[in-house]
Protein backbone atom coordinates (compact mmCIF):
# COMPACT_ATOMS: atom_id res chain seq x y z
CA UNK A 1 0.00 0.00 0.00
CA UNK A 2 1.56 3.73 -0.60
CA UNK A 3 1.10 5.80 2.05
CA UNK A 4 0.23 9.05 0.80
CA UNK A 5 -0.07 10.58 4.49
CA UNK A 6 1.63 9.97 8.04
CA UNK A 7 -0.41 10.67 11.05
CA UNK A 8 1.00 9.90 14.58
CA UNK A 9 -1.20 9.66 17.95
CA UNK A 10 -0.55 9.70 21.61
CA UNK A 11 -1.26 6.73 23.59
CA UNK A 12 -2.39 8.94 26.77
CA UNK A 13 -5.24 10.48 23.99
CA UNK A 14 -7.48 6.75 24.53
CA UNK A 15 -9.44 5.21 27.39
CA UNK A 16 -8.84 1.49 26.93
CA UNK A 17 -8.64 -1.50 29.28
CA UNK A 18 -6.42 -3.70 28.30
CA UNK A 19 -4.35 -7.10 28.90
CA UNK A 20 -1.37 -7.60 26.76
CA UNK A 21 0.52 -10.43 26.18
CA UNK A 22 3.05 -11.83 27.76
CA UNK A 23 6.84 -12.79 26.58
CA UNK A 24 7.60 -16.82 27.34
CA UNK A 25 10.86 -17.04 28.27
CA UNK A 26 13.54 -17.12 25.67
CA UNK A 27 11.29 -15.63 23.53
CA UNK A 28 12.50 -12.22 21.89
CA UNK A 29 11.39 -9.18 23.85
CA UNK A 30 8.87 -6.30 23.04
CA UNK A 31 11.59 -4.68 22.49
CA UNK A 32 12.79 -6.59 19.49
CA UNK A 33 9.31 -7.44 18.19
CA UNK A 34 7.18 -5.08 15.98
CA UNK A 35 3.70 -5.30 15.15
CA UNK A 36 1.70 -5.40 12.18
CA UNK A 37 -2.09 -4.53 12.43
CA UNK A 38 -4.47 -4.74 9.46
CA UNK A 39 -7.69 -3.45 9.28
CA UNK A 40 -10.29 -6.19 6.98
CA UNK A 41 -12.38 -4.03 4.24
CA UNK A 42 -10.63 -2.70 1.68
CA UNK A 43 -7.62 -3.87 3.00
CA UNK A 44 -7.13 -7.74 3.14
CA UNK A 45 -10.43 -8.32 0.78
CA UNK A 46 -12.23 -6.24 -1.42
CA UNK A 47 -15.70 -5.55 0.11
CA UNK A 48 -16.80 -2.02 -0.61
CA UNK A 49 -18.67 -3.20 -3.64
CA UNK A 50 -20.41 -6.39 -2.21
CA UNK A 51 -21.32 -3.66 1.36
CA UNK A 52 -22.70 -0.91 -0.73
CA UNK A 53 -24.84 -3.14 -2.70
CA UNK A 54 -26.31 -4.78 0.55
CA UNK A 55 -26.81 -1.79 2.13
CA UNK A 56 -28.92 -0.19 -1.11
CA UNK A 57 -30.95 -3.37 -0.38
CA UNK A 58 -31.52 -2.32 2.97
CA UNK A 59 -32.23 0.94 1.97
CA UNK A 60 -35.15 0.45 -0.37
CA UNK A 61 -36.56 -2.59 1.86
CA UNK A 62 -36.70 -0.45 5.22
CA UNK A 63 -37.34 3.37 4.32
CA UNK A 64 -38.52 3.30 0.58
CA UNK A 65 -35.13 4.86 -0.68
CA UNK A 66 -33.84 4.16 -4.37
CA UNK A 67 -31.27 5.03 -6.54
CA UNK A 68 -28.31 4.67 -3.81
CA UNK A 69 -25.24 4.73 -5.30
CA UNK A 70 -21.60 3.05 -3.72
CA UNK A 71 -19.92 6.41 -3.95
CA UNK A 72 -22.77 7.42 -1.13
CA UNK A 73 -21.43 5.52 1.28
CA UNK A 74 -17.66 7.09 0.95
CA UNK A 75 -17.90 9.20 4.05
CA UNK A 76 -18.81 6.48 6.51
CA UNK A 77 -15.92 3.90 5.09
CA UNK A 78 -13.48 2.65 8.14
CA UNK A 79 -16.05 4.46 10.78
CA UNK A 80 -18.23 1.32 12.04
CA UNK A 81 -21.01 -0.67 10.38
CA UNK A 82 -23.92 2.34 12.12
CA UNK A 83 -21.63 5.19 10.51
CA UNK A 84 -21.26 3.55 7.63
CA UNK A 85 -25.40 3.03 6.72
CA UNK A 86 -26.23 6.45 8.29
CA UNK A 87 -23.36 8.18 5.78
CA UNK A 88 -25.60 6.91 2.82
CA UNK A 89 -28.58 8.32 3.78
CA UNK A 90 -27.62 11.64 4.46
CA UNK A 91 -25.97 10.85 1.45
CA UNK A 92 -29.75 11.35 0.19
CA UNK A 93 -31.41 13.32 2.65
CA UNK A 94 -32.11 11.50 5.49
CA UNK A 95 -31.43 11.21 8.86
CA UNK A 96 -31.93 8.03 10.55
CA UNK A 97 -32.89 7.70 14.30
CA UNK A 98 -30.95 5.42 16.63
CA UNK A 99 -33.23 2.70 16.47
CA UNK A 100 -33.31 3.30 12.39
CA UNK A 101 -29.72 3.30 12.49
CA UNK A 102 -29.31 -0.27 14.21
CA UNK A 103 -32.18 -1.57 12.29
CA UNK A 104 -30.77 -0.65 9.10
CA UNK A 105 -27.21 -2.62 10.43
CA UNK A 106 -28.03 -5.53 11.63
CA UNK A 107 -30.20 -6.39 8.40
CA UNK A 108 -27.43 -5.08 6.26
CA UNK A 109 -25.26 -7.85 8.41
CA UNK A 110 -27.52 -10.47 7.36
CA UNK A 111 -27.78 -10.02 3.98
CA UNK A 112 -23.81 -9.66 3.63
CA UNK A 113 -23.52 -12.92 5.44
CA UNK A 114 -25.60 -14.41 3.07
CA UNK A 115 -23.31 -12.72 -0.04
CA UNK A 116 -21.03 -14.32 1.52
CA UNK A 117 -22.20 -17.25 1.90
CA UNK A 118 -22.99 -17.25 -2.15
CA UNK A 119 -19.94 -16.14 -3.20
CA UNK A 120 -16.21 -15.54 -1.87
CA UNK A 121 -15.11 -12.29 -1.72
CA UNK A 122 -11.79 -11.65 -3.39
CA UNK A 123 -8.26 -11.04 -1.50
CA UNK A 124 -6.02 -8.27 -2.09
CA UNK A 125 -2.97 -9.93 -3.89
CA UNK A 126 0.50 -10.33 -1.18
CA UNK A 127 -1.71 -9.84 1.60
CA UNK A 128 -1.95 -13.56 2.51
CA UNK A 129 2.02 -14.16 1.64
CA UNK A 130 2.30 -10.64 4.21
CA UNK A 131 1.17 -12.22 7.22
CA UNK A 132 2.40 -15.36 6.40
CA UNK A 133 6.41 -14.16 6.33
CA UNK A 134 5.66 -11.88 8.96
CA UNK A 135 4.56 -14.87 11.15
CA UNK A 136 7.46 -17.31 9.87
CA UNK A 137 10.06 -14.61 10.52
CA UNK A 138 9.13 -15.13 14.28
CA UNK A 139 10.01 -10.72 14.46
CA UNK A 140 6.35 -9.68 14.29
CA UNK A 141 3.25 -10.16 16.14
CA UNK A 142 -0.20 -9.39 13.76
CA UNK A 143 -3.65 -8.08 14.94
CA UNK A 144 -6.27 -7.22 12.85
CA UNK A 145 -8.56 -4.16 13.96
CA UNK A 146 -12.20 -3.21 12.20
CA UNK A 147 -14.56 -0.60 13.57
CA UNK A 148 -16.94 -3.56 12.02
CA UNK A 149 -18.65 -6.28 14.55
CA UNK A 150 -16.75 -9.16 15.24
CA UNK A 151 -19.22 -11.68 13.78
CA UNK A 152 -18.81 -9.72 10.13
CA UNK A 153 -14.99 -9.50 10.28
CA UNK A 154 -14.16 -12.92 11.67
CA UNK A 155 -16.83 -14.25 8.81
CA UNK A 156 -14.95 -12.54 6.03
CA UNK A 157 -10.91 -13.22 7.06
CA UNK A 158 -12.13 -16.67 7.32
CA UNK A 159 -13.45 -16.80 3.91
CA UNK A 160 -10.39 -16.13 2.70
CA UNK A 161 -8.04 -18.04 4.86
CA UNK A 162 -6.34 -15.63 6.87
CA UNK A 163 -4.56 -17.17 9.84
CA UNK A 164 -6.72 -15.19 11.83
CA UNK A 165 -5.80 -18.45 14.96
CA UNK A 166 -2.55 -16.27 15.53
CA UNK A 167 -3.64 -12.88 15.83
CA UNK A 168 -5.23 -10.40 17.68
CA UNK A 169 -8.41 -9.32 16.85
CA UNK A 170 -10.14 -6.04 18.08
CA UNK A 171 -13.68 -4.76 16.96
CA UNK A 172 -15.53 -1.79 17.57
CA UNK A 173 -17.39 -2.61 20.33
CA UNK A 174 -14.09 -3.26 22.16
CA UNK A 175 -13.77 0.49 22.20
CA UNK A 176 -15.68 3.48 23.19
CA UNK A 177 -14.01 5.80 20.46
CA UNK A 178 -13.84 4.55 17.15
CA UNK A 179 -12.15 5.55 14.30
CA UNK A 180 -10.94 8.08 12.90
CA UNK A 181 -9.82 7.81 17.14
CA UNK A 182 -6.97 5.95 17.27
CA UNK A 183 -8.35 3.83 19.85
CA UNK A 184 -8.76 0.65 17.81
CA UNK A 185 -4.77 1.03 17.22
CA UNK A 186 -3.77 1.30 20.38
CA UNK A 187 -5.86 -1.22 21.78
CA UNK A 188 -4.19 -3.67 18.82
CA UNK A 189 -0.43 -2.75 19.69
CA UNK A 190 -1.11 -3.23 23.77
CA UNK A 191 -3.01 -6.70 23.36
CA UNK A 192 -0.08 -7.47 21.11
CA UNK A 193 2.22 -6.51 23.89
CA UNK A 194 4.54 -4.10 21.77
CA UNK A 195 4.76 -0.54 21.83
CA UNK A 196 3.03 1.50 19.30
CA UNK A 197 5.81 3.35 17.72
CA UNK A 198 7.12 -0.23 16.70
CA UNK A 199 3.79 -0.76 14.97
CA UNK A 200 2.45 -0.15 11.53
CA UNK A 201 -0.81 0.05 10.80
CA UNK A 202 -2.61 -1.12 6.88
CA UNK A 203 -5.48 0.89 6.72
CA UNK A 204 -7.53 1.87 3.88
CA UNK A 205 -9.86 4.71 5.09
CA UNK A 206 -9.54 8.60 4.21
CA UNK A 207 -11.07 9.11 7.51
CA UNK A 208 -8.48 6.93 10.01
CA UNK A 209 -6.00 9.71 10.13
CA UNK A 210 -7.79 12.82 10.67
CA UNK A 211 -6.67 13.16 14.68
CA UNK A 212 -3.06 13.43 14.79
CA UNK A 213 -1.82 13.17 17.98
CA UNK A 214 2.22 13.56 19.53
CA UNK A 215 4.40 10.99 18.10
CA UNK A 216 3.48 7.36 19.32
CA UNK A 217 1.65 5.34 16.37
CA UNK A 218 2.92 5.13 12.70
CA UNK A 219 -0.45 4.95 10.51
CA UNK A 220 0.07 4.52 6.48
CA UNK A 221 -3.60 5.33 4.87
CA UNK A 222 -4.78 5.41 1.75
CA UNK A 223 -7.19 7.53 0.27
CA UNK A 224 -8.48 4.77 -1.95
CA UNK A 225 -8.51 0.58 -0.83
CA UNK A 226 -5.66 -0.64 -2.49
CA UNK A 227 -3.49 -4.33 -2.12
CA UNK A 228 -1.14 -4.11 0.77
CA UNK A 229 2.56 -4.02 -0.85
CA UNK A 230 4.44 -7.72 0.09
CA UNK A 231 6.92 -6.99 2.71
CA UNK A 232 6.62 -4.64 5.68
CA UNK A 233 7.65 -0.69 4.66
CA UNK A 234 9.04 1.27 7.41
CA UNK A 235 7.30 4.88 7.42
């Protein structure tokens, strides 16, 4: 992935409780480990298409509203799966309650389970062969981290065989800020048990880096989901 921008936050700036792990013996210390933390759409497979088009469903089924297009939902991409459907219809005029809001997710959940279940969504080429030399190496430590639910996420890295088993995995609801907050981030590199700074972060959405914070957390966005480049790039 090229990252077109460098954002840095402060680990102080979250309220998180966490556990992280801990270092057998003999094992390398956090020291000498570094972390690599993905985040799942856009990123490791390509779901903006297969979410928009689920979420249009939703759209006309619920509140009567046609004629939603993927480019409406641009705004809330990398926010949460509530974000995300309340983006497209202000998109069109519309402001959804709370209760409209979660209505309009957890159908939009279903029916992407069941695209899913139809079809297997594609994987961003060297993602895979990534994590896999980043695990062999025995220098990294991987988490993913989604402001999506945990059922959703874990559905679609297991689709396409990510060796999900030997990472961390942190969801929005493990947070009370979510992105663009770095919280998710931080939460990632202290489960992993290494300090942020030694981290890097894959991340697809415009909006993950508008908070920069004092240097703590190396973030490389894009402005546009693209295939993660094969080996880890220092930023």
């Amino acid at each position: 992935m090229n990252a077109r921008r460098t954002k840095t936050w402060q680990k102080e700036d979250t309220d998180v409780s966490i556990t992280a792990f801990k270092t057998p013996s003999g094992a390398k210390t956090m020291s000498e480990l570094y972390g690599l933390i993905f985040d799942v759409d856009g990123v490791i497979a390509d779901t903006e298409a297969v979410n928009a088009k689920v979420t249009a469903r939703v759209f006309e089924e619920l509140f009567g509203l046609k004629g939603v297009r993927d480019e409406d939902f641009a705004v809330g991409i990398g926010r949460g799966d509530e974000e995300y459907v309340r983006a497209g219809a202000r998109a069109h005029g519309l402001e959804l309650s709370d209760e409209q809001a979660k209505a309009g997710t957890r159908l939009r959940e279903k029916y992407f389970m069941d695209a899913l279940a139809k079809a297997p969504l594609p994987v961003f080429a060297g993602v895979l062969e990534l994590m896999d030399a980043a695990l062999a190496s025995g220098n990294f430590r991987l988490a993913i981290a989604t402001s999506g639910s945990f059922e959703k996420s874990r559905a679609i890295v297991k689709s396409v065989k990510v060796p999900y088993e030997k990472m961390v995995h942190i969801t929005g609801s493990d947070v009370k800020r979510r992105k663009p907050a770095p919280d998710l981030f931080l939460l990632a590199a202290e489960r992993l048990g290494i300090e942020p700074g030694r981290c890097v972060v894959i991340e697809d959405a415009p909006t993950a880096s508008v908070q920069p914070r004092p240097p703590a957390q190396n973030v490389s966005p894009s402005p546009t989901p693209q295939p993660p480049r094969t080996s880890p790039r220092p930023i």
